[in-house]
C-alpha atoms as a PDB file:
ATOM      1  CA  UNK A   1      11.239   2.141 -15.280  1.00  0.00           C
ATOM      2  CA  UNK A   2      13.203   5.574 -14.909  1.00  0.00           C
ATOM      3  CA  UNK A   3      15.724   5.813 -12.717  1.00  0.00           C
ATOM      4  CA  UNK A   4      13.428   8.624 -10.633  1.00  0.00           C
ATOM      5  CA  UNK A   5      10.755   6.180  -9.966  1.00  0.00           C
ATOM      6  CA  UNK A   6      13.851   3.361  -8.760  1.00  0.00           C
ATOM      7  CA  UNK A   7      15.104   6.051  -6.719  1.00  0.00           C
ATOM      8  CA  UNK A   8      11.423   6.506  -5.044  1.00  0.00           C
ATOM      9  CA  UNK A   9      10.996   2.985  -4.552  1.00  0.00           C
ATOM     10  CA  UNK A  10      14.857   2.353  -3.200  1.00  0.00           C
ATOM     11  CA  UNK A  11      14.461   5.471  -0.783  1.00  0.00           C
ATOM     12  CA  UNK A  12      11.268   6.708  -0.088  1.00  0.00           C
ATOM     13  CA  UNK A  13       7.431   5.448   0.294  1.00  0.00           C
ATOM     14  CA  UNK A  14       5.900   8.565  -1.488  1.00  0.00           C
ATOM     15  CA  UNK A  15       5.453   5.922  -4.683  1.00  0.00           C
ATOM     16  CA  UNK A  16       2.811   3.960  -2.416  1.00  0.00           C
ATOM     17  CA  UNK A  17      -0.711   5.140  -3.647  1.00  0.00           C
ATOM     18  CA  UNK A  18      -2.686   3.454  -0.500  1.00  0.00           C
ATOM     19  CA  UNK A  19      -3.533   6.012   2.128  1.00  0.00           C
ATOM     20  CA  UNK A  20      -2.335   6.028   5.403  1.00  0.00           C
ATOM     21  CA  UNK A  21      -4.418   3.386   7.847  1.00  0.00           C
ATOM     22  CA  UNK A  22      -5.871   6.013  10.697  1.00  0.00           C
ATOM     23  CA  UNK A  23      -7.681   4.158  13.487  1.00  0.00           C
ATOM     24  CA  UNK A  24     -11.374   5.820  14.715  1.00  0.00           C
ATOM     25  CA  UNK A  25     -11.504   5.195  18.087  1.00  0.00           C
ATOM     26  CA  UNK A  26     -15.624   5.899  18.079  1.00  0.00           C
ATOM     27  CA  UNK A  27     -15.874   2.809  16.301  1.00  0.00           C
ATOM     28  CA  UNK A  28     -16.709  -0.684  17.350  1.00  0.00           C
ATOM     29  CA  UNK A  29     -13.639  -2.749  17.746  1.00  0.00           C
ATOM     30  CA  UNK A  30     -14.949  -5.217  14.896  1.00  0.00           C
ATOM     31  CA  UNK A  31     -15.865  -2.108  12.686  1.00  0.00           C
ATOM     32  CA  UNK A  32     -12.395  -1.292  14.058  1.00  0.00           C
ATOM     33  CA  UNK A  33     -11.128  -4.491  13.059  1.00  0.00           C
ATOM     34  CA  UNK A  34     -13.240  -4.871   9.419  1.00  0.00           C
ATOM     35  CA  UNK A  35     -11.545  -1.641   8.881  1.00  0.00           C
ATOM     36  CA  UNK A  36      -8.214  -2.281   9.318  1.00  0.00           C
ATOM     37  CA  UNK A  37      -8.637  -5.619   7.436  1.00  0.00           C
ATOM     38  CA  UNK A  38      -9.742  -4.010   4.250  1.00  0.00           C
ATOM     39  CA  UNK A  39      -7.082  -1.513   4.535  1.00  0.00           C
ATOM     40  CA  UNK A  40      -4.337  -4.406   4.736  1.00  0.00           C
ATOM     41  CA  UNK A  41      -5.792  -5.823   1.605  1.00  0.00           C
ATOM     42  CA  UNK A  42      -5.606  -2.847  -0.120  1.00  0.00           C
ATOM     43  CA  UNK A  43      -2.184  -2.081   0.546  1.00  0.00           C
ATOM     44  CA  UNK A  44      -1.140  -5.895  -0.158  1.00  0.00           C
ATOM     45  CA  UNK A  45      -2.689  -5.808  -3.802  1.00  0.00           C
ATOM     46  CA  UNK A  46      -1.640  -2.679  -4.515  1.00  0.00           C
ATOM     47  CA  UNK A  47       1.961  -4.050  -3.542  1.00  0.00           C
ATOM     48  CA  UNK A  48       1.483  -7.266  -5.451  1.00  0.00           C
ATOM     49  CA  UNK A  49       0.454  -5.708  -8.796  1.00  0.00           C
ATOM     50  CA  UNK A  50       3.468  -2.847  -8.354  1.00  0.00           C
ATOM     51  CA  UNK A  51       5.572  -6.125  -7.849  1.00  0.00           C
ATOM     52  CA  UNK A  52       4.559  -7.813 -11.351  1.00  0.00           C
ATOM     53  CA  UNK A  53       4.694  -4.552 -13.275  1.00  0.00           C
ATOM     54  CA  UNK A  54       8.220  -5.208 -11.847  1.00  0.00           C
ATOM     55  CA  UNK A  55       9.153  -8.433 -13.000  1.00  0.00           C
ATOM     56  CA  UNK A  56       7.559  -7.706 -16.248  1.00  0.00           C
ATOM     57  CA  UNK A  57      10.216  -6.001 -17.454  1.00  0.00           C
ATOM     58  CA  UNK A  58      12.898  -7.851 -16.411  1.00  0.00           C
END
């Protein structure tokens, strides 16, 4: 890993690739819900694989 992409990770959350969670209020509160459930496992996998590409080269 380059000491750029370290520096991203150490300081910043630009290197996350998920898209920002927004919240539409015209929705149902379980569509609401289902939403923001799939969006949390998105972000969690993405976050798990970044974290074994990781240890992988240790």
């Amino acid at each position: 890993m380059d000491e750029l992409k370290k520096q991203q990770i150490l300081e910043t959350y630009k290197w996350i690739k998920v898209e920002k969670y927004n919240d539409d209020a015209s929705l149902t509160w379980e569509e609401r819900y289902r939403r923001l459930e799939q969006h949390h496992i998105e972000e969690t996998k993405f976050l798990i694989d970044t974290i074994r590409e990781i240890v992988k080269t240790l």
